[in-house]
N, C-alpha and C. Protein backbone atom coordinates (compact mmCIF):
# COMPACT_ATOMS: atom_id res chain seq x y z
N UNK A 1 71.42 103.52 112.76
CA UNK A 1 70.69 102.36 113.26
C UNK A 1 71.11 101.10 112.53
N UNK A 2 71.29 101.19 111.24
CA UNK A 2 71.57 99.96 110.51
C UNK A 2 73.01 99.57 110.86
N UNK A 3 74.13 100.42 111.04
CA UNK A 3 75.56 99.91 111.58
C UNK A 3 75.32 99.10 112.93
N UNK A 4 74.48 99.79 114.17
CA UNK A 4 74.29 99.00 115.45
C UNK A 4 73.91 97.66 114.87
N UNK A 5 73.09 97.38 114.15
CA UNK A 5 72.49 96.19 113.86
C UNK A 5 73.55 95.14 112.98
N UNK A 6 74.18 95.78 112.01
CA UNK A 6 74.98 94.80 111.48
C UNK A 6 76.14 93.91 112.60
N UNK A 7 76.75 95.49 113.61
CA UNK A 7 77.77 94.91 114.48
C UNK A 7 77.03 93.95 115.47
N UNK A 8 75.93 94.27 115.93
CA UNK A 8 75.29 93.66 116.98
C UNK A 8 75.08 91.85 116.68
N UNK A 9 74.43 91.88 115.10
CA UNK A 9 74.23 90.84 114.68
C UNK A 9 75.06 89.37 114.84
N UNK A 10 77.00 89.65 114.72
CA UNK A 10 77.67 89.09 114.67
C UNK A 10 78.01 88.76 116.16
N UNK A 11 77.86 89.71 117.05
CA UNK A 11 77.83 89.46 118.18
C UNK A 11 77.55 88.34 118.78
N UNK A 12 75.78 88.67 118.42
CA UNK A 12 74.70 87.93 118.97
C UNK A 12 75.23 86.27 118.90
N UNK A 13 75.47 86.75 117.46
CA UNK A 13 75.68 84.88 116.59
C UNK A 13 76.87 83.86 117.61
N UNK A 14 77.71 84.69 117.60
CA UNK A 14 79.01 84.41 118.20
C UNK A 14 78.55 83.83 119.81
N UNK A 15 77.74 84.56 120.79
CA UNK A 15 77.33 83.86 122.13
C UNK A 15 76.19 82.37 121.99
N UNK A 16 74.91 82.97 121.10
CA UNK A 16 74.44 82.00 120.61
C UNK A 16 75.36 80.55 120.02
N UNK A 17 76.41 80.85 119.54
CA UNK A 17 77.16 79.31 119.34
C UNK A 17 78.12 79.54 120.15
N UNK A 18 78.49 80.02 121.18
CA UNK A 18 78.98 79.60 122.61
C UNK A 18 78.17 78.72 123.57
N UNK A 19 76.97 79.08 123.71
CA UNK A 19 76.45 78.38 124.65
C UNK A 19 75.69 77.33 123.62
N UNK A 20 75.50 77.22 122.44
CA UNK A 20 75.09 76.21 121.86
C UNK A 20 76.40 74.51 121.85
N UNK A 21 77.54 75.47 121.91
CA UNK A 21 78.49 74.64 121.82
C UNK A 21 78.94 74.06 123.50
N UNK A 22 78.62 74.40 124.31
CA UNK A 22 78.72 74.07 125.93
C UNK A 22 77.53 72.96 126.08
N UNK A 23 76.31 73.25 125.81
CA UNK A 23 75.37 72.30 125.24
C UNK A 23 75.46 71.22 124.69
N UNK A 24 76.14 71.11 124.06
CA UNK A 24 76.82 70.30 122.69
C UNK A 24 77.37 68.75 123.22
N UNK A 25 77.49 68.95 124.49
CA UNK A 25 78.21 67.68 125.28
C UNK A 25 77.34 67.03 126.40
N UNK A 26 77.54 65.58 126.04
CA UNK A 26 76.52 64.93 126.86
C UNK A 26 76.87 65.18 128.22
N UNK A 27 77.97 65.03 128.58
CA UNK A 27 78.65 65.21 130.14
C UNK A 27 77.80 65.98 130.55
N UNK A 28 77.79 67.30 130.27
CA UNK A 28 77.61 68.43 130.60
C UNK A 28 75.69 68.47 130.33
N UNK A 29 75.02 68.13 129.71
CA UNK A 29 73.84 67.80 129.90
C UNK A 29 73.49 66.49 130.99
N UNK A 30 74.46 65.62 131.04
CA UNK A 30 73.75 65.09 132.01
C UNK A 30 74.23 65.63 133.73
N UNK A 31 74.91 66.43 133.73
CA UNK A 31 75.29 67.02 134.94
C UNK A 31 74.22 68.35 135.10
N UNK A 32 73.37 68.95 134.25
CA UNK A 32 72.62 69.82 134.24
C UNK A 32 71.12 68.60 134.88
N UNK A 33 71.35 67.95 134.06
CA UNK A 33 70.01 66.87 134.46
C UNK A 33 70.02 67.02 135.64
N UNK A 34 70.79 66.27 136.47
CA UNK A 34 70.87 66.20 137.69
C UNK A 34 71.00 67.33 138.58
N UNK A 35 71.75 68.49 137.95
CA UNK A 35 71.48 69.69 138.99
C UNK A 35 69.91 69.90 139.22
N UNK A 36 68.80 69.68 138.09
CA UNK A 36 67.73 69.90 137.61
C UNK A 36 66.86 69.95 139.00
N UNK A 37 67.28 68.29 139.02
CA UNK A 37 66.47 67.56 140.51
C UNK A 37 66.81 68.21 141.92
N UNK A 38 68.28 68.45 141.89
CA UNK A 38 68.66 69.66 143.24
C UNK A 38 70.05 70.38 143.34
N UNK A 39 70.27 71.05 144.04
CA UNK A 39 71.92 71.28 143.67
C UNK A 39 72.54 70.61 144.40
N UNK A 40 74.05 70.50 144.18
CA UNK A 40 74.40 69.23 144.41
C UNK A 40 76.09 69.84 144.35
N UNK A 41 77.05 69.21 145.40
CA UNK A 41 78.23 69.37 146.01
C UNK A 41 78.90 68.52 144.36
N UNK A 42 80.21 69.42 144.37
CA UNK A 42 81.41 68.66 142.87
C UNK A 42 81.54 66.87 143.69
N UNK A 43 81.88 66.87 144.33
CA UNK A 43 81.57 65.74 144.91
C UNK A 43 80.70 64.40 144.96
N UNK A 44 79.36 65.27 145.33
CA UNK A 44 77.87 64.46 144.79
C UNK A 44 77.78 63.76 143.22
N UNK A 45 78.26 64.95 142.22
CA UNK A 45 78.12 64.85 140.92
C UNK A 45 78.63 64.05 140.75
N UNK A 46 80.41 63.79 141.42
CA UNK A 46 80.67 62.96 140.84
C UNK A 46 80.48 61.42 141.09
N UNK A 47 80.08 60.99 141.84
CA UNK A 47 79.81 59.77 142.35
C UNK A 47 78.58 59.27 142.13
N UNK A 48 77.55 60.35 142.09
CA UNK A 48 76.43 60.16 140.77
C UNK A 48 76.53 59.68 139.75
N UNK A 49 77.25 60.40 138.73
CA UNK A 49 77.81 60.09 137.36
C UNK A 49 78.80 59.20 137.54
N UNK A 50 79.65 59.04 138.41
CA UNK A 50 80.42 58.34 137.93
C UNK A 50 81.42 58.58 137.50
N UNK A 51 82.06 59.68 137.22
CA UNK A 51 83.39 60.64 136.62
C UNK A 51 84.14 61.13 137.14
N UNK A 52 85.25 61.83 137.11
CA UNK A 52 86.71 62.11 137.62
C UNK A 52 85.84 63.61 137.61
N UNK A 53 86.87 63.41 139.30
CA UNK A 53 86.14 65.07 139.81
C UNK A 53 86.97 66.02 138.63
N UNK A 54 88.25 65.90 138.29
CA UNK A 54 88.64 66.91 137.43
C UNK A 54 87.71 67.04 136.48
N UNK A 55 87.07 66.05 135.54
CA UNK A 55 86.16 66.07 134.31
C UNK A 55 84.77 67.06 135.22
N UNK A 56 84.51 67.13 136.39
CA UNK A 56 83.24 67.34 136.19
C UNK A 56 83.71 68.73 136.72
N UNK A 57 84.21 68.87 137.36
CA UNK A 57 85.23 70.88 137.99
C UNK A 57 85.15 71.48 136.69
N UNK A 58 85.80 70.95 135.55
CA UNK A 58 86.18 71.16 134.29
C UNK A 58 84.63 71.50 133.48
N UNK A 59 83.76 70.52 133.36
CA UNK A 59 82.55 70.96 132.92
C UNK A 59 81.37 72.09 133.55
N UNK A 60 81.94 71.94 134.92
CA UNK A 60 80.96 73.04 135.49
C UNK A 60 81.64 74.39 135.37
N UNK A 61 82.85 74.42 135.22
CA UNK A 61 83.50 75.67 135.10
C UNK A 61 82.88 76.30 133.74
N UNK A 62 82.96 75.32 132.56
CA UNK A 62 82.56 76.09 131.78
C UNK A 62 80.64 76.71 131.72
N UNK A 63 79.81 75.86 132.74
CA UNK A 63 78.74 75.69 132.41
C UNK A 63 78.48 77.15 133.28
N UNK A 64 79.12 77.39 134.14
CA UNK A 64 79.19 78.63 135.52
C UNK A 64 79.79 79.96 134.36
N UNK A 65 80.69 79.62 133.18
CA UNK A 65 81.00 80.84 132.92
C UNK A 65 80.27 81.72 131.92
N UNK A 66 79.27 80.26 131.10
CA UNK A 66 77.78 80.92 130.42
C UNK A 66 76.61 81.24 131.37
N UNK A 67 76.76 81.31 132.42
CA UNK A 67 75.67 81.32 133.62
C UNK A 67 74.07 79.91 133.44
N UNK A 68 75.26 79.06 132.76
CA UNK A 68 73.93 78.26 133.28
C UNK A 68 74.29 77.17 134.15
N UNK A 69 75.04 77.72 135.31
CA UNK A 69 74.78 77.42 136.85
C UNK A 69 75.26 78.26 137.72
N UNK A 70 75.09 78.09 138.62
CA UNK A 70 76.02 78.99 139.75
C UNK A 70 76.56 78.69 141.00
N UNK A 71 77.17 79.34 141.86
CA UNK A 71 78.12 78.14 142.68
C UNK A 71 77.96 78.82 143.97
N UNK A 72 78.08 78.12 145.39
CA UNK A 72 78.29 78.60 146.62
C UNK A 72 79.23 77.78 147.39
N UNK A 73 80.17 78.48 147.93
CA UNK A 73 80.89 78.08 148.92
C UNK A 73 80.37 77.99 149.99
N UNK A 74 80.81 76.48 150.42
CA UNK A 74 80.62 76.15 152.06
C UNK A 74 81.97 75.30 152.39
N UNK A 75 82.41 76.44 153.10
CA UNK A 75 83.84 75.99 153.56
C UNK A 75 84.37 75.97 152.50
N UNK A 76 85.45 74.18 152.22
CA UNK A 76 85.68 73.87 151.21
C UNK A 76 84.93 73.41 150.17
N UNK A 77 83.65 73.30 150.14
CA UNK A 77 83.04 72.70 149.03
C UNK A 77 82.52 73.81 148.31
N UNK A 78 82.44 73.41 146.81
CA UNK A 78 80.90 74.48 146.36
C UNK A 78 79.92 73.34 145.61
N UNK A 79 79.00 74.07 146.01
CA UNK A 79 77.45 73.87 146.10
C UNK A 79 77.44 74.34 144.56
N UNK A 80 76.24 73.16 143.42
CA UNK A 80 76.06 73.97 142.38
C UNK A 80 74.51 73.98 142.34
N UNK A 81 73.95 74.91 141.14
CA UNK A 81 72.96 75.20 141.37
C UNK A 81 72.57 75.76 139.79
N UNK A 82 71.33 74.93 138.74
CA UNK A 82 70.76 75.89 137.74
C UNK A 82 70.77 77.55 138.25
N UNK A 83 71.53 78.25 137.13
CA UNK A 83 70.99 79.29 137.66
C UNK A 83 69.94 79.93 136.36
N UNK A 84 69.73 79.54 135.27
CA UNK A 84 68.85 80.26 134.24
C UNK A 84 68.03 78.82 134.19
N UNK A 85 66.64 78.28 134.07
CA UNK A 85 66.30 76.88 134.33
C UNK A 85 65.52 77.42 132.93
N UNK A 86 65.79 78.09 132.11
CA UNK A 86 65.40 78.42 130.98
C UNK A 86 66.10 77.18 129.90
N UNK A 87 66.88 76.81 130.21
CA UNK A 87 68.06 76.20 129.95
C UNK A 87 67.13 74.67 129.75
N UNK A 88 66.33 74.28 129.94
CA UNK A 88 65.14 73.06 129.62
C UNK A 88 64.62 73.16 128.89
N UNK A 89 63.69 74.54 128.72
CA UNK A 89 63.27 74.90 127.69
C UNK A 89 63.71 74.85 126.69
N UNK A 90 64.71 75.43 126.26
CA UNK A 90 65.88 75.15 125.12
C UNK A 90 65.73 73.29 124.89
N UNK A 91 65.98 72.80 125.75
CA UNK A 91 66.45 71.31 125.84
C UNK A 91 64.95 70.12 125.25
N UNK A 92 64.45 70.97 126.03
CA UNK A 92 62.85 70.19 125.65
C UNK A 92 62.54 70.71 124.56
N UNK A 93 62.45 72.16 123.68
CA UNK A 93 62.24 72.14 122.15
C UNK A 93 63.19 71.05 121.39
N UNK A 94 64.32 71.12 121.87
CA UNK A 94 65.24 69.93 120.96
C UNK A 94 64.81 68.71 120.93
N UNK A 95 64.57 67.96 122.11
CA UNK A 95 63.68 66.59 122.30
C UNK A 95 62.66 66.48 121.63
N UNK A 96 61.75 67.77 121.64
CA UNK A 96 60.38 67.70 120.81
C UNK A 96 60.62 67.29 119.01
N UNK A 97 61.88 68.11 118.95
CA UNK A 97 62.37 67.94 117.15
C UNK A 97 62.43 66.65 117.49
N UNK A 98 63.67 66.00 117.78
CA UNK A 98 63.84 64.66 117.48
C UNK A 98 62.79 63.70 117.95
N UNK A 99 62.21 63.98 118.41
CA UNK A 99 60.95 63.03 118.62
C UNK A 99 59.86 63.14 117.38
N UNK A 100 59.96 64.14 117.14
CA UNK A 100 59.22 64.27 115.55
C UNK A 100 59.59 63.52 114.56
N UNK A 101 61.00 64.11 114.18
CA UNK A 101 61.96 63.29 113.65
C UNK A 101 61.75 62.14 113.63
N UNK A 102 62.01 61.25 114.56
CA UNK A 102 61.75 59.31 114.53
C UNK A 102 60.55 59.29 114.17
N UNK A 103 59.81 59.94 114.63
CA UNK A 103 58.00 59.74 114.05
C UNK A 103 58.60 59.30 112.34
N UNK A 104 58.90 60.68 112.04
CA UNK A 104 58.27 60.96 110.81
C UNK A 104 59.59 59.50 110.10
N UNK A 105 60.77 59.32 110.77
CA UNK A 105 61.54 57.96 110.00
C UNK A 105 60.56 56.91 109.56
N UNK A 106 59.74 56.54 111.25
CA UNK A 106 59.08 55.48 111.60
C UNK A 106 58.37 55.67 110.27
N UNK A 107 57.62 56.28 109.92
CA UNK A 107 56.49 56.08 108.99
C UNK A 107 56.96 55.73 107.94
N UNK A 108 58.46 56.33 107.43
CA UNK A 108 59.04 56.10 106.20
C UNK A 108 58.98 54.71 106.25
N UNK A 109 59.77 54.36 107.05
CA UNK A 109 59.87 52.91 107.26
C UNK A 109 59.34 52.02 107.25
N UNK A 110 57.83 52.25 107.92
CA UNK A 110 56.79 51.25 107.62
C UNK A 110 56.16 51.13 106.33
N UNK A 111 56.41 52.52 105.35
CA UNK A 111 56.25 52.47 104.16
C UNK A 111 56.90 51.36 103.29
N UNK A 112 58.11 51.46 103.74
CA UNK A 112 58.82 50.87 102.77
C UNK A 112 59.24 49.38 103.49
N UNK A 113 59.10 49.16 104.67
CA UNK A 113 58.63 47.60 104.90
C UNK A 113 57.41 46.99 103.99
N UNK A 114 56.10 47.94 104.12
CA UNK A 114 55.18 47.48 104.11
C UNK A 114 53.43 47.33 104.44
């Protein structure tokens, strides 16, 4: 039992900073944003955002190969789509830190203003 656990451990760590590191990029969070609201054609995204369809093919590829989206063909297009919306959750504990965070600056700060 204790060998499963040691090998497993390193495992774990290793996907955990895969998808921490796909995360890691604003692009790619703000293209999740927007899937958020609906799914949305490589196309849509990009004229939304604003970005080179290669940059955003490129970011959803990787975001489709941690499964946090998923894709449908119509015809030539694909359709993307949250597919784990767990994926907020994650996002909104992080917001909650840094929102703490500035709190707790702010106060320093007013300390030491005054």
């Amino acid at each position: 039992m204790g060998k499963t656990a040691t090998t497993t451990i390193p495992e774990t760590f290793e996907s955990v900073a895969n998808l921490f590191s796909v995360l890691a990029d604003p692009t790619r969070l703000n293209i999740l944003h927007l899937l958020k609201q609906e799914p949305a054609y490589v196309s849509e995204i990009v004229e939304r955002l604003g970005l080179k369809q290669s940059n955003v093919s490129k970011h959803l590829s990787l975001m489709y190969d941690t499964d946090l989206v998923g894709r449908e063909r119509h015809g030539n297009q694909i359709r993307y789509s949250i597919s784990d919306p767990l994926v907020f959750d994650l996002c909104n504990l992080v917001c909650r830190k840094l929102h703490r965070e500035a709190r707790s600056q702010e106060r320093i700060f007013r300390r030491i203003v005054g």
